[in-house]
Every structure is written in C-alpha cells, then in structure tokens.
Protein backbone atom coordinates (compact mmCIF):
# COMPACT_ATOMS: atom_id res chain seq x y z
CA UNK A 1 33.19 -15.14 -0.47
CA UNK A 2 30.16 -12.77 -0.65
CA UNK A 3 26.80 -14.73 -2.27
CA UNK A 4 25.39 -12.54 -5.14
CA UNK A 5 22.52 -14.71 -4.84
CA UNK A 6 22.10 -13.33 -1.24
CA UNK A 7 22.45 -10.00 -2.44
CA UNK A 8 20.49 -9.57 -5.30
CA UNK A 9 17.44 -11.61 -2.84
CA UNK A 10 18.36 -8.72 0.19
CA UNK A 11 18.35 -5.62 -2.65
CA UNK A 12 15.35 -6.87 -4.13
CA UNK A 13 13.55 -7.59 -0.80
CA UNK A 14 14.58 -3.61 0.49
CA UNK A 15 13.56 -2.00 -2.63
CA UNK A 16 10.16 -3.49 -2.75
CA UNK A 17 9.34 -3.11 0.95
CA UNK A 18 11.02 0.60 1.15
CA UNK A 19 9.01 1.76 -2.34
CA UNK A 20 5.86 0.66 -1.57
CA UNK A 21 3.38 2.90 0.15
CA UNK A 22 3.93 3.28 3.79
CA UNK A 23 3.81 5.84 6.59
CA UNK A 24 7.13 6.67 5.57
CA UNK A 25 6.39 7.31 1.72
CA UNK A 26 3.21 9.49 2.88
CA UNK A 27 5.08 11.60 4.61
CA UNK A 28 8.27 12.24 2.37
CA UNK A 29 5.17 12.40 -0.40
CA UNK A 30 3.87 15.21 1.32
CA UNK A 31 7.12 16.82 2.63
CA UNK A 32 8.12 16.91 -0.93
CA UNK A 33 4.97 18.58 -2.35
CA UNK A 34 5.12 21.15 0.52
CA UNK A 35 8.53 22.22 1.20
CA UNK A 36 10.69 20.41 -2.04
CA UNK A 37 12.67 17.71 -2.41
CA UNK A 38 16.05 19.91 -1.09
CA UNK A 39 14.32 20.11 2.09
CA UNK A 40 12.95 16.77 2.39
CA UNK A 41 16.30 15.45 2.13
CA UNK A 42 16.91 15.64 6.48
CA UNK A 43 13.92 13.77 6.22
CA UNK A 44 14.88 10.92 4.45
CA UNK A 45 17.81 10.48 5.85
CA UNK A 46 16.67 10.76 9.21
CA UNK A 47 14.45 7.80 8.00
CA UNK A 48 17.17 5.77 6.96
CA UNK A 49 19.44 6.36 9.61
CA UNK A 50 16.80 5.47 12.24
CA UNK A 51 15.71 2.79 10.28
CA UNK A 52 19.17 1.25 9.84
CA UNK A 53 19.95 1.44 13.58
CA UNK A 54 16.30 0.19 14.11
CA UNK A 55 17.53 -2.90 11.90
CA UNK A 56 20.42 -3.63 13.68
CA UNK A 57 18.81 -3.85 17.49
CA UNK A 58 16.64 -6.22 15.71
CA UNK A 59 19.30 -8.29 14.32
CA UNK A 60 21.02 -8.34 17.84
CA UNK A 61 18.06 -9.76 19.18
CA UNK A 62 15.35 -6.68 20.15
CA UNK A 63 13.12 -8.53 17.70
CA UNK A 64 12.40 -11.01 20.54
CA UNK A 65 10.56 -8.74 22.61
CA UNK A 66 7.72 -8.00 20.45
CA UNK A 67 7.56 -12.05 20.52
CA UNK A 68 7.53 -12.37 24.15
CA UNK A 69 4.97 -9.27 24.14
CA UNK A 70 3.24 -8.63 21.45
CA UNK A 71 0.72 -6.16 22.58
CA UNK A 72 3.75 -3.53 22.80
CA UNK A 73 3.32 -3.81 18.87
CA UNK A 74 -0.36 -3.04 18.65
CA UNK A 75 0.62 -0.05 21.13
CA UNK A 76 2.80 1.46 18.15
CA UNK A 77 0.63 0.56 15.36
CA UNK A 78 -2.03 2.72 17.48
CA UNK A 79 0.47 5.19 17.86
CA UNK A 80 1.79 5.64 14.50
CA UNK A 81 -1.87 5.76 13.33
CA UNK A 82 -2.58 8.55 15.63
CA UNK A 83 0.24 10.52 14.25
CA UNK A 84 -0.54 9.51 10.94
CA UNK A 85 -4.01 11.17 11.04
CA UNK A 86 -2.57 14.42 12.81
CA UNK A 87 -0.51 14.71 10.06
CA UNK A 88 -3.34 14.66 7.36
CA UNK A 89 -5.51 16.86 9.06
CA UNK A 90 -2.65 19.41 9.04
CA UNK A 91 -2.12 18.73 5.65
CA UNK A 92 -5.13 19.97 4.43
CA UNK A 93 -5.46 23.63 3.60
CA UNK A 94 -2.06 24.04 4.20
CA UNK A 95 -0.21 23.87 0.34
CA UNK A 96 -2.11 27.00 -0.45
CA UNK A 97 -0.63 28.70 2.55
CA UNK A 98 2.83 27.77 3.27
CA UNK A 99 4.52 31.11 3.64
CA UNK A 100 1.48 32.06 5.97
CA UNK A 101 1.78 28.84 8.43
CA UNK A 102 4.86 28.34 11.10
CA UNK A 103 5.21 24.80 9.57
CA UNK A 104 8.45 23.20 8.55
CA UNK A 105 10.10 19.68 6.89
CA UNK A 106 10.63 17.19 9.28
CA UNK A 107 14.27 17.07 11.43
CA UNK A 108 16.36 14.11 11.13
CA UNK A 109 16.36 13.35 14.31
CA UNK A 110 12.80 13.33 14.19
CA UNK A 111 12.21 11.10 11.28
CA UNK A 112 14.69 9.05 12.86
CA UNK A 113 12.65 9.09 15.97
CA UNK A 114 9.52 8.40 13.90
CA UNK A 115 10.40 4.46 13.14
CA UNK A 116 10.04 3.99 16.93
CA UNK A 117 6.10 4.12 16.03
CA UNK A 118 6.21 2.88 12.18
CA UNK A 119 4.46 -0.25 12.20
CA UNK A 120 6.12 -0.99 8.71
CA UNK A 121 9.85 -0.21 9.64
CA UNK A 122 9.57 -2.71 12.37
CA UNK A 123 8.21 -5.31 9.97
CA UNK A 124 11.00 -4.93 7.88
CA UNK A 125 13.99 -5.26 10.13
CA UNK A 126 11.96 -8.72 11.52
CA UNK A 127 11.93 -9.74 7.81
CA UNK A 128 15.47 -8.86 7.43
CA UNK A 129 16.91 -9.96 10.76
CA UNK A 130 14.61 -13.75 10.12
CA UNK A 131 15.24 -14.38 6.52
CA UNK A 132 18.54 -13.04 5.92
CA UNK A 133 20.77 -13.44 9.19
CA UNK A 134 22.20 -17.22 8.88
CA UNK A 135 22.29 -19.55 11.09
CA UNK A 136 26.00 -20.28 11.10
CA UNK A 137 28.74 -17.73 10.28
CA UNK A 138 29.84 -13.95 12.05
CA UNK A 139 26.94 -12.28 13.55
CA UNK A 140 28.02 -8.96 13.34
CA UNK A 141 29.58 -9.17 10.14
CA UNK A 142 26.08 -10.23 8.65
CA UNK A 143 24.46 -7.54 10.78
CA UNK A 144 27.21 -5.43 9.31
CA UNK A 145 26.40 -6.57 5.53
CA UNK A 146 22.64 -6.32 5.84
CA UNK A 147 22.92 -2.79 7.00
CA UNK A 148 25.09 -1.71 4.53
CA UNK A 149 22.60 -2.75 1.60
CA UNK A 150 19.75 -1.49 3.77
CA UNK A 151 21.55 2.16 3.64
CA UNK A 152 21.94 2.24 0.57
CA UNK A 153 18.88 0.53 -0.71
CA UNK A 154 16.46 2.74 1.36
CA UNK A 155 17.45 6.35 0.57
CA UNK A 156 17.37 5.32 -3.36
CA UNK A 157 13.66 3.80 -2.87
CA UNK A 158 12.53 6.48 -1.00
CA UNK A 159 13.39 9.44 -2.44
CA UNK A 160 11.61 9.21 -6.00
CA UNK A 161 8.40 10.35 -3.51
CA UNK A 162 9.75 13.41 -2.59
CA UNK A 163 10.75 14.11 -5.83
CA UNK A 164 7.26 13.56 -7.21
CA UNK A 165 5.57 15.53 -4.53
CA UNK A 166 8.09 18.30 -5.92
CA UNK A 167 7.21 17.56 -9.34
CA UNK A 168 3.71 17.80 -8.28
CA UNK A 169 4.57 21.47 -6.58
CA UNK A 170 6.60 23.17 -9.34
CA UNK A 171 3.74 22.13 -11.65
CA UNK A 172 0.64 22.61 -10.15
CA UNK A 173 -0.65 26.43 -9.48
CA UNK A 174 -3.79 26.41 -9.36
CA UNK A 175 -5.59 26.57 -6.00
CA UNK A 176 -8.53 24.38 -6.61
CA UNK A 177 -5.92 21.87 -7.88
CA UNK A 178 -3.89 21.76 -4.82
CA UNK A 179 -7.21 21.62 -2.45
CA UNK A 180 -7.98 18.25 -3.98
CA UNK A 181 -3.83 16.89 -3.65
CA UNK A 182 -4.24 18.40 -0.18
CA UNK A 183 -7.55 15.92 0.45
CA UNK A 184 -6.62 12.94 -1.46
CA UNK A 185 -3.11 13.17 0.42
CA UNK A 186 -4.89 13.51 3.63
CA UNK A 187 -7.34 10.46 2.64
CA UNK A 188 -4.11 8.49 1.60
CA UNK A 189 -3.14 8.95 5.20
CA UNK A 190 -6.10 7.88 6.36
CA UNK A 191 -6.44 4.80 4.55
CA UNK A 192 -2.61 3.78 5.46
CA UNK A 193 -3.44 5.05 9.56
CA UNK A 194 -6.72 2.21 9.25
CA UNK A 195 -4.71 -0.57 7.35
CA UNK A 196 -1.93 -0.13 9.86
CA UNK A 197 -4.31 -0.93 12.71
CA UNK A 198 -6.55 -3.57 11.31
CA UNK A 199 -3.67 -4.83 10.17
C-alpha cells in the first residue's frame, strides 16, 4: 500500500529544493531570457534526466563515496563555480546581440552532464537517498518510486524560470534595460558560484 504521507513529504521536499535558486535555475533563468522557453526545453530535461539517474547511483549506494572522500566534493563545488562564473561573464553583453554571437541553448546531454559538477543536485539525491529510502522493504522498488516523483516533480519546478526569463525577453526592448538583466544575471551567478564554495 503506497503512504500518501510519504508522498506528499517526498513532493514537497523536491519542489522546494528544485524551485529554489540554484546553478540549475540560473542557468534555465538565463537560457530562457536568451533563446525562449521552446528552446530551453532540451535544457531542462537534460537536467532532469541527469539528475534522476544522478539520484538513483546515489540511492544504490554512490552516495558513500563522497563519505569515504569528501574532498572529491569540494573538487566539484570548485568546479561548478568555475563554470558558473564563465557562464556570467558570457552572459553579459550578449542579450543585445544574439543573432550576432555563435551562441546556443544548452544540449541535453550537456545539462545532463552538468549535475556531475552541481554542488546542489548532489545534495539533493543524498537528501533523498537518506531520508526517504527505508530501512526495510524493496530497494529498487523505492529507488524506483523516488525517481518517479523526482521526474515529475523537477521538470514542473523548474520550468516556471525559463518561462520568466521568456517573459522577461518578449517584454523588455529596450537596450539599456537588458544591459542591467544582463549584469544583475551575471551578479546572480556570482553570488550562487561564492555561496557554492564557502558553502
């Protein structure tokens, strides 16, 4: 018999880790202002796919690594952080020229890729995989359960910042305007690249 306890506590524990700010968010923030939320959409489900398989290892017991050696951790968080600032310098200056640059949304593959280094998406499959997977009872079949929610619960969390950053897009014209979402998109990555690594 499935516990509607346990899944209300697992929906409500996704949706408020997966919708809160993030590398993740930043990006698919600034994927959707730039290209739209149609072309975000690889994106974000490159994220949840990569998360989702990221969730299971963990489950099955990868989790115990970064436990055993945790400086492989503060490798990634370094990592992601890197990447993270990359990504904001490119950012800026670059919503007033998109049909000038070569620059495109981010592949699936490569989104999927991208939890390797999040910092975040490893946090939450160790939450998941510690407070959800019981003690007693079908492994896989729990594995199984909290991945399902997890697929769904991600794409539906993440999304609504793509489709602001499109919002923002289809509204905003004015060059000036889009210089200062450019910088305070690029200082938003900043900000998330330091917390990550003091973290």
């Amino acid at each position: 018999m499935v516990d509607t306890n346990l899944i209300f506590a697992l929906i409500s524990f996704y949706f408020v880790m997966y919708v809160t700010p993030g590398p993740n968010n930043a990006m698919v923030l600034a994927s959707g202002l730039k290209f739209g939320f149609l072309k975000s959409i690889p994106h974000m489900t490159g994220i949840t796919i990569g998360h989702v398989t990221q969730l299971i290892l963990v489950c099955l017991g990868l989790g115990k690594i970064f436990q055993i050696f945790p400086e492989i951790q503060n490798i990634l968080k370094i990592l992601c952080a890197i990447y993270l600032i990359y990504l904001g310098y490119k950012i800026i200056g670059s919503f007033s020229k998109i049909k000038d640059d070569d620059s495109r949304p981010l592949k699936f593959y490569e989104a999927a890729l991208f939890q390797i280094v999040n910092p975040k998406a490893w946090t939450i499959s160790s939450m998941a995989a510690s407070g959800f997977l019981p003690k007693d009872g079908n492994l896989i079949i729990s594995i199984l359960f909290i991945s399902c929610i997890a697929l769904i619960i991600c794409p539906i969390s993440i999304s609504p910042w793509a489709a602001f950053g499109s919002g923002i897009k289809n509204l905003v014209k004015n060059n000036k305007i889009k210089v200062i979402i450019e910088l305070f998109l690029a200082f938003l990555l900043l900000i998330t690249a330091i917390l990550i690594v003091i973290d």
